[in-house]
C-alpha atoms as a PDB file:
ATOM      1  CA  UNK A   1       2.251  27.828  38.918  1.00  0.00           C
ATOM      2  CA  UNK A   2       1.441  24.670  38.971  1.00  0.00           C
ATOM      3  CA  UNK A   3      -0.020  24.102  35.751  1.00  0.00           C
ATOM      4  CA  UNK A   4       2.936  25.859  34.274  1.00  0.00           C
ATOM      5  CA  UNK A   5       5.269  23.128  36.793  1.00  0.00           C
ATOM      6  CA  UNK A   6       3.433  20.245  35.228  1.00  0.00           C
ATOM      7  CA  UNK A   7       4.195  21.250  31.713  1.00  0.00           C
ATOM      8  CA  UNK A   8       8.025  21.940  32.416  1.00  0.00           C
ATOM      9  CA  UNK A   9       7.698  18.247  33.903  1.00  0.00           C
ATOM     10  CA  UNK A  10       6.404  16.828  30.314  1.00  0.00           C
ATOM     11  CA  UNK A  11       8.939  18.588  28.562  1.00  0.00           C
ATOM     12  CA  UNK A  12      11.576  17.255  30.480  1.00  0.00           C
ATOM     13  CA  UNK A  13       9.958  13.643  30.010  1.00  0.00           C
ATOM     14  CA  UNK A  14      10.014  14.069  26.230  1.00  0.00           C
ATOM     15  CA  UNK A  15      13.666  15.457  25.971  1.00  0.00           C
ATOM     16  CA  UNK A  16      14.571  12.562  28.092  1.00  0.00           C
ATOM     17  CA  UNK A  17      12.273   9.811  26.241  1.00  0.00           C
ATOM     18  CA  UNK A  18      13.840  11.687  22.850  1.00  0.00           C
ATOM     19  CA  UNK A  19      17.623  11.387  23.978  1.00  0.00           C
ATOM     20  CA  UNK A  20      17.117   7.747  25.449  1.00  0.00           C
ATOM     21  CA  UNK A  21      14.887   6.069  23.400  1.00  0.00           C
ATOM     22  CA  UNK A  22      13.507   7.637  19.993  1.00  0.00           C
ATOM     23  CA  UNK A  23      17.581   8.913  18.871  1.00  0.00           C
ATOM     24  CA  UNK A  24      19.101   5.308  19.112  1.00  0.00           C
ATOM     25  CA  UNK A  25      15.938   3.935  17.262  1.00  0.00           C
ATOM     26  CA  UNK A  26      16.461   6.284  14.632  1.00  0.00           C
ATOM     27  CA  UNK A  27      20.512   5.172  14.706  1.00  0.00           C
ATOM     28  CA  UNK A  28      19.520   1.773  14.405  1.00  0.00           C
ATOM     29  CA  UNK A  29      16.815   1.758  11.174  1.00  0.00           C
ATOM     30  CA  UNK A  30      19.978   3.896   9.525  1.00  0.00           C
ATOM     31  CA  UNK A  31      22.157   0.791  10.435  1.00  0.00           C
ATOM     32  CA  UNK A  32      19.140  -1.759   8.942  1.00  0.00           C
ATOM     33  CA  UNK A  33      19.588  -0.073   6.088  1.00  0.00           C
ATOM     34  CA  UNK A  34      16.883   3.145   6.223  1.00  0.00           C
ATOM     35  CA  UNK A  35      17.729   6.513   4.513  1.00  0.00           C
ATOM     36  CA  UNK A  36      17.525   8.986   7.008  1.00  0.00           C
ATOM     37  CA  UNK A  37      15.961  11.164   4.441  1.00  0.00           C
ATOM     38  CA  UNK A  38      13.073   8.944   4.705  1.00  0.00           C
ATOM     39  CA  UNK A  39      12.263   9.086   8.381  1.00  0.00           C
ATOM     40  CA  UNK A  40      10.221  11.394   9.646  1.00  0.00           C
ATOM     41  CA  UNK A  41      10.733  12.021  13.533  1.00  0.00           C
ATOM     42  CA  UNK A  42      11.283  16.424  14.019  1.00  0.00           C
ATOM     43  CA  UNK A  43       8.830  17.816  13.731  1.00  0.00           C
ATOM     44  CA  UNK A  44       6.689  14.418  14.288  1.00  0.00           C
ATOM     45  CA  UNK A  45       4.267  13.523  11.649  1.00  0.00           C
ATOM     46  CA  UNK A  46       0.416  13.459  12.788  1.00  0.00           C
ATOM     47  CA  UNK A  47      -1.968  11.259  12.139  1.00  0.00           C
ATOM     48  CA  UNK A  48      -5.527  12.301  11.576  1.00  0.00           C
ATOM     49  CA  UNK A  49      -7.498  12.147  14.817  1.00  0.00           C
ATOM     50  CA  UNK A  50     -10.609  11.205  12.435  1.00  0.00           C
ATOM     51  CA  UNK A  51     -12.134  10.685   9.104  1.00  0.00           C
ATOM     52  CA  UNK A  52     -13.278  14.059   8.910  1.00  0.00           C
ATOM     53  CA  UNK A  53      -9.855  15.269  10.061  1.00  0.00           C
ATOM     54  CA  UNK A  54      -8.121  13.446   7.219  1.00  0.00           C
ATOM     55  CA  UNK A  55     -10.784  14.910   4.508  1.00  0.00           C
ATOM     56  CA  UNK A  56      -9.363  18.198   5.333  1.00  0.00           C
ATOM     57  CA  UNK A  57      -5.570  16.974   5.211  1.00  0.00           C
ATOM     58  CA  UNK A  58      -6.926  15.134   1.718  1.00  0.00           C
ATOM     59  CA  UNK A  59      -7.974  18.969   0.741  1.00  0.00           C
ATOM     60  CA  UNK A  60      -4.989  20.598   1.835  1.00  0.00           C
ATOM     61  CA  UNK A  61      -6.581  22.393   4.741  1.00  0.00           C
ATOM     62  CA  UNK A  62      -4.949  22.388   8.443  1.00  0.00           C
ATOM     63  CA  UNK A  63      -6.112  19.046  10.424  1.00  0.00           C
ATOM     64  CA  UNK A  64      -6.117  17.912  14.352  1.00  0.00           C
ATOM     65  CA  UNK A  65      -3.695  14.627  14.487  1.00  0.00           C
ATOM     66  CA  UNK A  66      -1.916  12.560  16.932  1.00  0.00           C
ATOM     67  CA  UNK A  67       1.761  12.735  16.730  1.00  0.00           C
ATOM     68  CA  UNK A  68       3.901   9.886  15.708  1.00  0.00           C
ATOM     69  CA  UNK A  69       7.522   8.985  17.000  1.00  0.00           C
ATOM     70  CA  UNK A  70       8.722   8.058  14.123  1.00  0.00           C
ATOM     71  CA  UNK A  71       7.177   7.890  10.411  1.00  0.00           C
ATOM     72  CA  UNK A  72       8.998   6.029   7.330  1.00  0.00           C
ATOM     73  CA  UNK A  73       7.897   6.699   3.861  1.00  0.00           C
ATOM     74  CA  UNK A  74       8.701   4.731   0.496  1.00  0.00           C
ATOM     75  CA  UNK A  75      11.433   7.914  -0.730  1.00  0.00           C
ATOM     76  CA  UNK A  76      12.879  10.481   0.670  1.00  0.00           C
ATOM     77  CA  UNK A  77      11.494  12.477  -1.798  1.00  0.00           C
ATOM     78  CA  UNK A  78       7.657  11.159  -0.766  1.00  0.00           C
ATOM     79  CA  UNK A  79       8.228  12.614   2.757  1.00  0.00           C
ATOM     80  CA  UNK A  80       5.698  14.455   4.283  1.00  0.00           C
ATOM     81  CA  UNK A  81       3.050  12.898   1.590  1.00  0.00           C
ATOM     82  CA  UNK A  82       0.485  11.159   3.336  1.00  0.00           C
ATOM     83  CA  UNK A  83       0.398   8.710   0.171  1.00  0.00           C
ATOM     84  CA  UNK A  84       3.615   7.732   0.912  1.00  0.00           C
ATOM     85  CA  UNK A  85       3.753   6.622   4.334  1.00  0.00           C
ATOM     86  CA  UNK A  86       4.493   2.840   5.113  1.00  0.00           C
ATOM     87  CA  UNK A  87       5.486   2.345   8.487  1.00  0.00           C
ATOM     88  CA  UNK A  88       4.932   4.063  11.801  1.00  0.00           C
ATOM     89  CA  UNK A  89       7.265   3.435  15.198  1.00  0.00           C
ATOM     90  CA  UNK A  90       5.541   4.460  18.567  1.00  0.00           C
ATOM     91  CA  UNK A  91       7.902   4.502  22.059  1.00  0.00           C
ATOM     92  CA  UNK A  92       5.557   6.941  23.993  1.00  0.00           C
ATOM     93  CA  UNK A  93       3.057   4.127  25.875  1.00  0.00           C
ATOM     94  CA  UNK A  94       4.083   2.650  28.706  1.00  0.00           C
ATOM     95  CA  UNK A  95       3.309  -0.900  27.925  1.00  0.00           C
ATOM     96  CA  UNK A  96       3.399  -3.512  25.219  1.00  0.00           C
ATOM     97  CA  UNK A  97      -0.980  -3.489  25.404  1.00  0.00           C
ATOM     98  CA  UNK A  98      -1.430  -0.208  25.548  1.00  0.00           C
ATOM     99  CA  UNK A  99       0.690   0.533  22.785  1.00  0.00           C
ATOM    100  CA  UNK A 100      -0.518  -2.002  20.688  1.00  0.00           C
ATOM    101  CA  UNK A 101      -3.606  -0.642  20.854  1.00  0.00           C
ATOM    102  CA  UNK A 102      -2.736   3.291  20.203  1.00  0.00           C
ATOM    103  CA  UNK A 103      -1.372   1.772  16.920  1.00  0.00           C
ATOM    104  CA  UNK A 104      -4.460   0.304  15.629  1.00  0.00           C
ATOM    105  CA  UNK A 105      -6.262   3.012  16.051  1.00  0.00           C
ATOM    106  CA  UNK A 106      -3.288   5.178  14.434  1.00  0.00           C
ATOM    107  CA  UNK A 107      -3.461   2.719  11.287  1.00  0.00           C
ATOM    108  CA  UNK A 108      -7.240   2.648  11.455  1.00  0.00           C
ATOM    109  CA  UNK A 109      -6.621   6.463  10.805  1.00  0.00           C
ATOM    110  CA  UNK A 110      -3.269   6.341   8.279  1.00  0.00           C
ATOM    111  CA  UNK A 111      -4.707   3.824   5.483  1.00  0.00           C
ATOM    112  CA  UNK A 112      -1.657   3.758   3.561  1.00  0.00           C
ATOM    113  CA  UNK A 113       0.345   2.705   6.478  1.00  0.00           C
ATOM    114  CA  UNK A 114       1.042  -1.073   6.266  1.00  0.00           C
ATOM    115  CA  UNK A 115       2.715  -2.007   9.488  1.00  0.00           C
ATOM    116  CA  UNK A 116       3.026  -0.083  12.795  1.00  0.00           C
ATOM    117  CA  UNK A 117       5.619  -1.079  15.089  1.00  0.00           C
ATOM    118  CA  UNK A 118       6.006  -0.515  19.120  1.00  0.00           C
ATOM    119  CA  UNK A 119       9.581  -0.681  20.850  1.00  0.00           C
ATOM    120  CA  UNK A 120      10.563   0.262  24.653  1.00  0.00           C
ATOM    121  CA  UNK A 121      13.896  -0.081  23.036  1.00  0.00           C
ATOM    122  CA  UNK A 122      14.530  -3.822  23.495  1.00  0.00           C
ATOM    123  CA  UNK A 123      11.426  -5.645  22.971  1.00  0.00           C
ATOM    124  CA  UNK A 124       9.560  -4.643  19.565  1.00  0.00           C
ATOM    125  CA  UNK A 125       6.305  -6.132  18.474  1.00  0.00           C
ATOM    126  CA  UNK A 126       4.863  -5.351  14.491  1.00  0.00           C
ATOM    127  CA  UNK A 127       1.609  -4.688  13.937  1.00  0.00           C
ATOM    128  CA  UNK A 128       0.806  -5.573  10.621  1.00  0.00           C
ATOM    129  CA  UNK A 129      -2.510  -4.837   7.687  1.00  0.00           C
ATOM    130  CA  UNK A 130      -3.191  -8.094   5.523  1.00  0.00           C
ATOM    131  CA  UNK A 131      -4.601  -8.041   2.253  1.00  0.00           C
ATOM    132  CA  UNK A 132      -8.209  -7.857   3.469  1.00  0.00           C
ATOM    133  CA  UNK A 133      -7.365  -5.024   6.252  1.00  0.00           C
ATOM    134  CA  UNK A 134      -6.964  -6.881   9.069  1.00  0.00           C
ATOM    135  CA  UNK A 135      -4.041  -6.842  11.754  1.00  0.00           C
ATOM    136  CA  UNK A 136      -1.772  -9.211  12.287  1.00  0.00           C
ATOM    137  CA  UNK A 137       0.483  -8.893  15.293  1.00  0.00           C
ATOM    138  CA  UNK A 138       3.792 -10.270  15.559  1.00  0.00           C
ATOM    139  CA  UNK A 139       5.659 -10.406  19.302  1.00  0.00           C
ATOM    140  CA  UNK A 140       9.384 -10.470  19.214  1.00  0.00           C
ATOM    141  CA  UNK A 141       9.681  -8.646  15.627  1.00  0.00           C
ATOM    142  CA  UNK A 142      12.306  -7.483  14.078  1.00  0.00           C
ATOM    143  CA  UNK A 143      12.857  -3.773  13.527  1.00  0.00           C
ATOM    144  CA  UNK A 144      12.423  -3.313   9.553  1.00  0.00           C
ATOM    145  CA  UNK A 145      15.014  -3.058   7.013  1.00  0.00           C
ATOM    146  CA  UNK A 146      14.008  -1.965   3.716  1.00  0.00           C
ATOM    147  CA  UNK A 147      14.550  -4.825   1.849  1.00  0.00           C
ATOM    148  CA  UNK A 148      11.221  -6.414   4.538  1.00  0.00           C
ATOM    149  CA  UNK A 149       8.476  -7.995   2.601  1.00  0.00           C
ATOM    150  CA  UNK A 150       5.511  -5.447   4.189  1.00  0.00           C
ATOM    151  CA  UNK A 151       2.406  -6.729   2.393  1.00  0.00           C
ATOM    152  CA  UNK A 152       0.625  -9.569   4.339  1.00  0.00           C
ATOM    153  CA  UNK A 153      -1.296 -11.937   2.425  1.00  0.00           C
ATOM    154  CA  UNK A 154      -5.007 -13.221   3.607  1.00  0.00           C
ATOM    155  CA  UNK A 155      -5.165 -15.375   6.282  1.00  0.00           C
ATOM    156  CA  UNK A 156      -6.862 -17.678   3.506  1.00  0.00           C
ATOM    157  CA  UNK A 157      -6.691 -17.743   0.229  1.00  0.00           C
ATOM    158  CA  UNK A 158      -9.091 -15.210  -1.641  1.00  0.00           C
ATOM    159  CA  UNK A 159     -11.366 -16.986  -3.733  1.00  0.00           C
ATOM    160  CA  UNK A 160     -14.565 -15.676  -5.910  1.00  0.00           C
ATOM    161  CA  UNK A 161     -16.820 -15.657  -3.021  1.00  0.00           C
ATOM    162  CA  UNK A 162     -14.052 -13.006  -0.869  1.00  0.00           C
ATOM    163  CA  UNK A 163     -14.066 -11.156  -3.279  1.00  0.00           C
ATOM    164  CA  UNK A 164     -16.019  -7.502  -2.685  1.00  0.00           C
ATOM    165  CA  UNK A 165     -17.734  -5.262  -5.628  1.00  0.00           C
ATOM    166  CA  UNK A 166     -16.705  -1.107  -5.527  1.00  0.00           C
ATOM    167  CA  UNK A 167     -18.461   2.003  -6.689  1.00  0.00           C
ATOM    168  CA  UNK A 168     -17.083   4.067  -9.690  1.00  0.00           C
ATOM    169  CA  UNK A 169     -15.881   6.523  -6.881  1.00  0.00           C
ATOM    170  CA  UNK A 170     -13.765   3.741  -4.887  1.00  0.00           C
ATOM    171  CA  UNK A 171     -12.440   2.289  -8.349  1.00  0.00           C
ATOM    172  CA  UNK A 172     -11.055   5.564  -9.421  1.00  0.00           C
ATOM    173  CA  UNK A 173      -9.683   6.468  -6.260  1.00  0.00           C
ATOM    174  CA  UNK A 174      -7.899   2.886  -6.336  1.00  0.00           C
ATOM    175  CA  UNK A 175      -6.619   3.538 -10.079  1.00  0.00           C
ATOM    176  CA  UNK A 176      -5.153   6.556  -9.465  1.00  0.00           C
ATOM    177  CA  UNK A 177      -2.813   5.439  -6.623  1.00  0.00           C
ATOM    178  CA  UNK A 178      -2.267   2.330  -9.054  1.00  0.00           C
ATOM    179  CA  UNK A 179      -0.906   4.782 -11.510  1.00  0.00           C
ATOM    180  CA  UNK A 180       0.424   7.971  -9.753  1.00  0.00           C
ATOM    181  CA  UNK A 181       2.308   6.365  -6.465  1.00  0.00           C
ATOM    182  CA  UNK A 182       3.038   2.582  -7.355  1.00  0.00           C
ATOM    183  CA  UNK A 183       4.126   1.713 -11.055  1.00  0.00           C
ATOM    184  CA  UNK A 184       5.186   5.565 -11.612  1.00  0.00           C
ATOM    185  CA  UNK A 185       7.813   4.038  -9.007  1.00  0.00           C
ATOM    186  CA  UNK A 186       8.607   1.381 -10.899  1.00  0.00           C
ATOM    187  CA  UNK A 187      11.911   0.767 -11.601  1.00  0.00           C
ATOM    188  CA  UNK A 188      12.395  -1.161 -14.410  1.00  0.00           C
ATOM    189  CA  UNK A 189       9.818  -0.046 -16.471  1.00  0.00           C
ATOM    190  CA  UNK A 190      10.532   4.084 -16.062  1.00  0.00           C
ATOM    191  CA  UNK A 191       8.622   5.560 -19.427  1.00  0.00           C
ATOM    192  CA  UNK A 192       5.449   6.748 -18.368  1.00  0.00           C
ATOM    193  CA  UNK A 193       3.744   5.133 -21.855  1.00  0.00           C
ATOM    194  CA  UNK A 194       4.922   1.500 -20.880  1.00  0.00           C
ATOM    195  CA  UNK A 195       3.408   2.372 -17.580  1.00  0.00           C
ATOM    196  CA  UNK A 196       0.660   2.491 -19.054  1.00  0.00           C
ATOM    197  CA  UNK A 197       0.436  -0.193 -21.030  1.00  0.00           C
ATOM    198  CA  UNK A 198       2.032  -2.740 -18.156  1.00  0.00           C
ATOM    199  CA  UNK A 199      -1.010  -1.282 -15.463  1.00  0.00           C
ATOM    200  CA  UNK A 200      -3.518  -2.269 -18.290  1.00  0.00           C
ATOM    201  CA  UNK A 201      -1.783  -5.439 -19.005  1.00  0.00           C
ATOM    202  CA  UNK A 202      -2.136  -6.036 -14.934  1.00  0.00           C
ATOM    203  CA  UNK A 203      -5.690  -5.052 -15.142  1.00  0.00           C
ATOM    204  CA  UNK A 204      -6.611  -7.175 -17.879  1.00  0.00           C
ATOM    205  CA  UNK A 205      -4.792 -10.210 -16.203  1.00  0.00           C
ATOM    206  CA  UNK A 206      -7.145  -9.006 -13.444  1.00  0.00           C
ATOM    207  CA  UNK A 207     -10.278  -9.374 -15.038  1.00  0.00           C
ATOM    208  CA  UNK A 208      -9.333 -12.789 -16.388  1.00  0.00           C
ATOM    209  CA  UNK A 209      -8.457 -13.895 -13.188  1.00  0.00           C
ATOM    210  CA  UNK A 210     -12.204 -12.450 -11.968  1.00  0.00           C
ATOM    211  CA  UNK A 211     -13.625 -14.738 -14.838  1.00  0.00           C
ATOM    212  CA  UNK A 212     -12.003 -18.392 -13.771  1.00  0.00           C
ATOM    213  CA  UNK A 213     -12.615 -17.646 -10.599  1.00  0.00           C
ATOM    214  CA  UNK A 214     -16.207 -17.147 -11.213  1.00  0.00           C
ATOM    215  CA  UNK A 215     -16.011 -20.481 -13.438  1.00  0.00           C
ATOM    216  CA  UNK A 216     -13.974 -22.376 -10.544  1.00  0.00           C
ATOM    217  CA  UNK A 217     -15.518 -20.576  -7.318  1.00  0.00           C
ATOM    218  CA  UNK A 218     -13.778 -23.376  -4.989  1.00  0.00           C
ATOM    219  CA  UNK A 219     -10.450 -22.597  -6.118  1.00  0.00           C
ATOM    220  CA  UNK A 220      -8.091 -19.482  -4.795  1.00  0.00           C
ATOM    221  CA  UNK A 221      -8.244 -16.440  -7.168  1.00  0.00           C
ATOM    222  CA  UNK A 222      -4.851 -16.170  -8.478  1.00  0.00           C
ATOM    223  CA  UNK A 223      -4.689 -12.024  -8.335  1.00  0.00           C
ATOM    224  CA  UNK A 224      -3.893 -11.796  -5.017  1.00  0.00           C
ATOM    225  CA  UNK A 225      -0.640 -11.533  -2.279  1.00  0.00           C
ATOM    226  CA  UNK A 226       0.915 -14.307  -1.849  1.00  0.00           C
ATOM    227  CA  UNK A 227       3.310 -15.336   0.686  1.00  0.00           C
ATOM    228  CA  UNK A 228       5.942 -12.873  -1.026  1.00  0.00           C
ATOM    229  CA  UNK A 229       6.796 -10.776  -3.978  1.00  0.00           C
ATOM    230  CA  UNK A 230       8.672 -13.597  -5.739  1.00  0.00           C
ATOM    231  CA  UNK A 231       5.650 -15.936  -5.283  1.00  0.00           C
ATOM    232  CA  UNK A 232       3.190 -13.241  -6.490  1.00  0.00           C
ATOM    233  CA  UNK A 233       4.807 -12.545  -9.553  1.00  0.00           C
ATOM    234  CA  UNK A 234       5.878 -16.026 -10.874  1.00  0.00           C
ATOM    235  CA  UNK A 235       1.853 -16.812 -10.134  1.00  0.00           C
ATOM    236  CA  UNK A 236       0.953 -13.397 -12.340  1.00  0.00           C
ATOM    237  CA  UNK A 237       3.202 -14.214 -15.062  1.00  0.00           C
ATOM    238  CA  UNK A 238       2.545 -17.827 -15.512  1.00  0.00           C
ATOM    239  CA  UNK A 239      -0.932 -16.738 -15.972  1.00  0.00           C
ATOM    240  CA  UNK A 240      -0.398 -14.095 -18.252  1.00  0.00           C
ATOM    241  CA  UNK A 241       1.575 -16.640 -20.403  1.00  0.00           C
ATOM    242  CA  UNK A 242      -1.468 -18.289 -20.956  1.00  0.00           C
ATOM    243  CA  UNK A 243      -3.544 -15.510 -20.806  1.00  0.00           C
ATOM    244  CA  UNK A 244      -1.849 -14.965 -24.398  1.00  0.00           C
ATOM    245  CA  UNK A 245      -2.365 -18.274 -25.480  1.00  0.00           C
ATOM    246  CA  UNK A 246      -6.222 -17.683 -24.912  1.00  0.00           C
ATOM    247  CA  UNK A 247      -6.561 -13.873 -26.075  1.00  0.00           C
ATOM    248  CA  UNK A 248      -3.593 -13.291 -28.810  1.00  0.00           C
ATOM    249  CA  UNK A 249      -5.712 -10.483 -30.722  1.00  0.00           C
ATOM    250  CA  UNK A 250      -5.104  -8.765 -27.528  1.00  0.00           C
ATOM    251  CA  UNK A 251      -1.724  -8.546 -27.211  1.00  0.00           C
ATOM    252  CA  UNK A 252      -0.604  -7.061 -30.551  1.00  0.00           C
ATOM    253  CA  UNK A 253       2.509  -4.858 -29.802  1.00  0.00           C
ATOM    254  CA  UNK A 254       5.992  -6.074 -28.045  1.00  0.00           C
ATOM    255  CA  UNK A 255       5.369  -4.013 -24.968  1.00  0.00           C
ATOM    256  CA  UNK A 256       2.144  -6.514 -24.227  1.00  0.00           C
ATOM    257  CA  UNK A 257       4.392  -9.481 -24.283  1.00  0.00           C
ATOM    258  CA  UNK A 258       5.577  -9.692 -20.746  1.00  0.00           C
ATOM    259  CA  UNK A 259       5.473  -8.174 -17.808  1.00  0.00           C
ATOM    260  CA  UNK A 260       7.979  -5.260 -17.701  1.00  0.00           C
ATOM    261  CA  UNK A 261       7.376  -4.370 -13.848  1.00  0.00           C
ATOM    262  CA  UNK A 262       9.652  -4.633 -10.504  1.00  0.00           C
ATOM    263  CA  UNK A 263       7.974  -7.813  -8.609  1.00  0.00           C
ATOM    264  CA  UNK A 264       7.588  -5.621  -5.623  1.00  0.00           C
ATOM    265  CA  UNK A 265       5.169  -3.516  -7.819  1.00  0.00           C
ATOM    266  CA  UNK A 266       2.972  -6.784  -9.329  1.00  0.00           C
ATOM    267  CA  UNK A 267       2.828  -7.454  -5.366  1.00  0.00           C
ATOM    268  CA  UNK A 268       1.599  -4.231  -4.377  1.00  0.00           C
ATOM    269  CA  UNK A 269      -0.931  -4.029  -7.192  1.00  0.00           C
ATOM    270  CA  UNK A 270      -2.388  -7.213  -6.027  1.00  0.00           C
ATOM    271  CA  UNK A 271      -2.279  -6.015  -2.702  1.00  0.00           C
ATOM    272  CA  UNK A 272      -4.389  -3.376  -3.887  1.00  0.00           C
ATOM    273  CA  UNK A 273      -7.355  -4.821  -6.276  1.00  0.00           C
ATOM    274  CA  UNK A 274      -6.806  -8.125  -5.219  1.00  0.00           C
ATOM    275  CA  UNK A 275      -9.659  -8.333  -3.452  1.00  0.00           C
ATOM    276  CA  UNK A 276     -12.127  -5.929  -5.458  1.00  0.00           C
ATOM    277  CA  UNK A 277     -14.357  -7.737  -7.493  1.00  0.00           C
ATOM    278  CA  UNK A 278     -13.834  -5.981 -11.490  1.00  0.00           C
ATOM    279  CA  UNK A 279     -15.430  -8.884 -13.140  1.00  0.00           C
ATOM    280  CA  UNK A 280     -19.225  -7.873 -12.896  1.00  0.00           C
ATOM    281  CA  UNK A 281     -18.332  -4.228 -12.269  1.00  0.00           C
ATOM    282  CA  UNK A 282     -20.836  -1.717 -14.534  1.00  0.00           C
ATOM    283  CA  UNK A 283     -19.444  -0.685 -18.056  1.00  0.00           C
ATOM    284  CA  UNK A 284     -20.706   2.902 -16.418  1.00  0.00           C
ATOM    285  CA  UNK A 285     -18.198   2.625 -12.971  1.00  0.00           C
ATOM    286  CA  UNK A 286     -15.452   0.966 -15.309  1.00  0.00           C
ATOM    287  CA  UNK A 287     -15.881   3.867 -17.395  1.00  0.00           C
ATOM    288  CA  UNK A 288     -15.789   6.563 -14.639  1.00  0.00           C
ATOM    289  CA  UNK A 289     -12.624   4.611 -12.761  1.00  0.00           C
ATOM    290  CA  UNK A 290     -10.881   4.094 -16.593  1.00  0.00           C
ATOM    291  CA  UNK A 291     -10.856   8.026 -16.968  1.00  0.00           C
ATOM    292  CA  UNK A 292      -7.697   8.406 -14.991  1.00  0.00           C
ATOM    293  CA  UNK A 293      -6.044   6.386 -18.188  1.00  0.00           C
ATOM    294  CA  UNK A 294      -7.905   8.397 -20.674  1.00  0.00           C
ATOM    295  CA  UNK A 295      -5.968  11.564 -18.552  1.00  0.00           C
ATOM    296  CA  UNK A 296      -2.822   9.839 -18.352  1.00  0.00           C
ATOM    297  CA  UNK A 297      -2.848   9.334 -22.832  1.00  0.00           C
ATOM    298  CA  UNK A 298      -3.452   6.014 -22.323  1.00  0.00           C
ATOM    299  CA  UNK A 299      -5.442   5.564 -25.811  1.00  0.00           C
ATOM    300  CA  UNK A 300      -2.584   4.635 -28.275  1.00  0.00           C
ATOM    301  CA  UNK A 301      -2.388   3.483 -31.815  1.00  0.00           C
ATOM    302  CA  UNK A 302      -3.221  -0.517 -31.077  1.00  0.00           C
ATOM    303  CA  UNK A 303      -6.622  -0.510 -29.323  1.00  0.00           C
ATOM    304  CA  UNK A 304      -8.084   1.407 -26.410  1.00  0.00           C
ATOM    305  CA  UNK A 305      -8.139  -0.215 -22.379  1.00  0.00           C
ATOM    306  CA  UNK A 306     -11.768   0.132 -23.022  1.00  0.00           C
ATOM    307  CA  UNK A 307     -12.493  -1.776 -26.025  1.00  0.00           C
ATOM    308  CA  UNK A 308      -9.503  -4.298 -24.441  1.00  0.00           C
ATOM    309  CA  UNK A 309     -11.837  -5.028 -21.714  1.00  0.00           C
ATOM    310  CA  UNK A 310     -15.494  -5.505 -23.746  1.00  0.00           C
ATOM    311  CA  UNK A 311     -13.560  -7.696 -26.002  1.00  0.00           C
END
């Protein structure tokens, strides 16, 4: 009786903490601007309870998770996609510390996730993931609004030294979101060739930024988040522009004369491989991790990513 007393008890407690708190949260990101489609709140999204718990969500197998108040993906029509997920929004803990602390362990478990945010419904503190996976908390934040730059940049600037090597497995894995969940998203370049050919342009800007940093080891790698999107990609493009100048028999065709992508996706690719190291990366793992292009009908008529890169 009294176990079955205690669970009424919790129930009531949620309807009440669902009713007071999480509905006017969920009023107010529609008000900043959110598409309801894109929130995530009945039934709650869960996040992995551990590594081994997320393999089997990663191989479409039931998991054990922790349940989220509220979870905001990138689309509406990403939701439910674990690949998708930005932003979580926790009201359960009773305290500021406490729930500060459930969230990095809840982004610890959600890598996709790139700020976490708690709320007692007037005071709201951000928890956000820098470009070298750290967390950077923020007291007296804002709720988001879509429009919110959510990539942090390193607390310094990256330079050759920061910068770490990965395995063919880690490269691929990185590649494939590059392709299949940021510049598919693109919006100003929306044929899946060009794509293509603006992800190996990025790539190749990439490498070259690998190589003068290597030269110039003191100096801040240029491939990297900067303090927004707008900064990012002024700082990619400048250096593509004389990128050409240096390498012209690379960059034949029309589509390889600028950068056709959103600035929001430059940012998020450097947010990405910023930090990995492509430079002195194995022809083998290159090979291995350059596959998912080879899948995608990335070899065209001018030259292949491949030969681009041993050039």
């Amino acid at each position: 009786m009294a176990k079955e007393t205690g669970k009424a008890n919790k129930t009531v407690k949620e309807q009440k903490e669902h009713i007071l708190t999480r509905l006017p949260l969920i009023d107010k990101l529609i008000e900043l601007g959110w598409d309801s489609h894109q929130l995530q709140y009945q039934p709650e999204w869960h996040v992995p309870k551990s590594p081994s718990e997320a393999a089997k969500r990663e191989a479409g197998k039931s998991f054990k998770g922790f349940p989220v108040d509220v979870a905001i993906f990138d689309s509406g029509e990403n939701v439910g996609n674990w690949e998708h997920i930005q932003i979580i929004i926790e009201t359960k803990q009773p305290d500021i510390t406490t729930g500060l602390s459930q969230l990095e362990i809840y982004m610890s478990l959600e890598p996709r996730v790139l700020v976490g945010y708690w709320t007692n419904g007037t005071d709201v503190v951000g928890l956000f993931r820098n470009a070298e996976g750290k967390f950077i908390r923020k007291d007296k934040a804002d709720l988001p609004k879509p429009t919110d730059n959510l990539l942090i940049p390193t607390e310094k600037p990256i330079k050759w030294g920061d910068l770490e090597p990965v395995d063919a497995k880690g490269l691929r894995t990185r590649f494939e979101r590059l392709l299949n969940n940021i510049v598919s998203m693109d919006t100003t370049s929306t044929r899946r060739d060009d794509q293509l050919n603006q992800l190996c342009n990025l790539l190749l800007i990439k490498l070259e930024s690998d190589k003068r940093a290597k030269i110039y080891p003191n100096e801040p790698v240029t491939f990297q988040v900067w303090k927004d999107e707008e900064e990012t990609f002024e700082k990619i493009k400048d250096f593509f522009i004389k990128m050409k100048l240096t390498h012209s028999d690379l960059f034949s065709s029309i589509t390889d004369q600028q950068i056709n992508l959103d600035a929001s996706t430059v940012h998020m690719v450097c947010y990405e491989i910023g930090k990995s190291k492509l430079l002195d990366t194995s022809i083998d793992t290159l090979s291995v991790a350059f596959q998912v292009f080879r899948n995608a009908s990335l070899k065209s008529e001018r030259v292949s990513i491949l030969h681009r890169i041993q050039l």
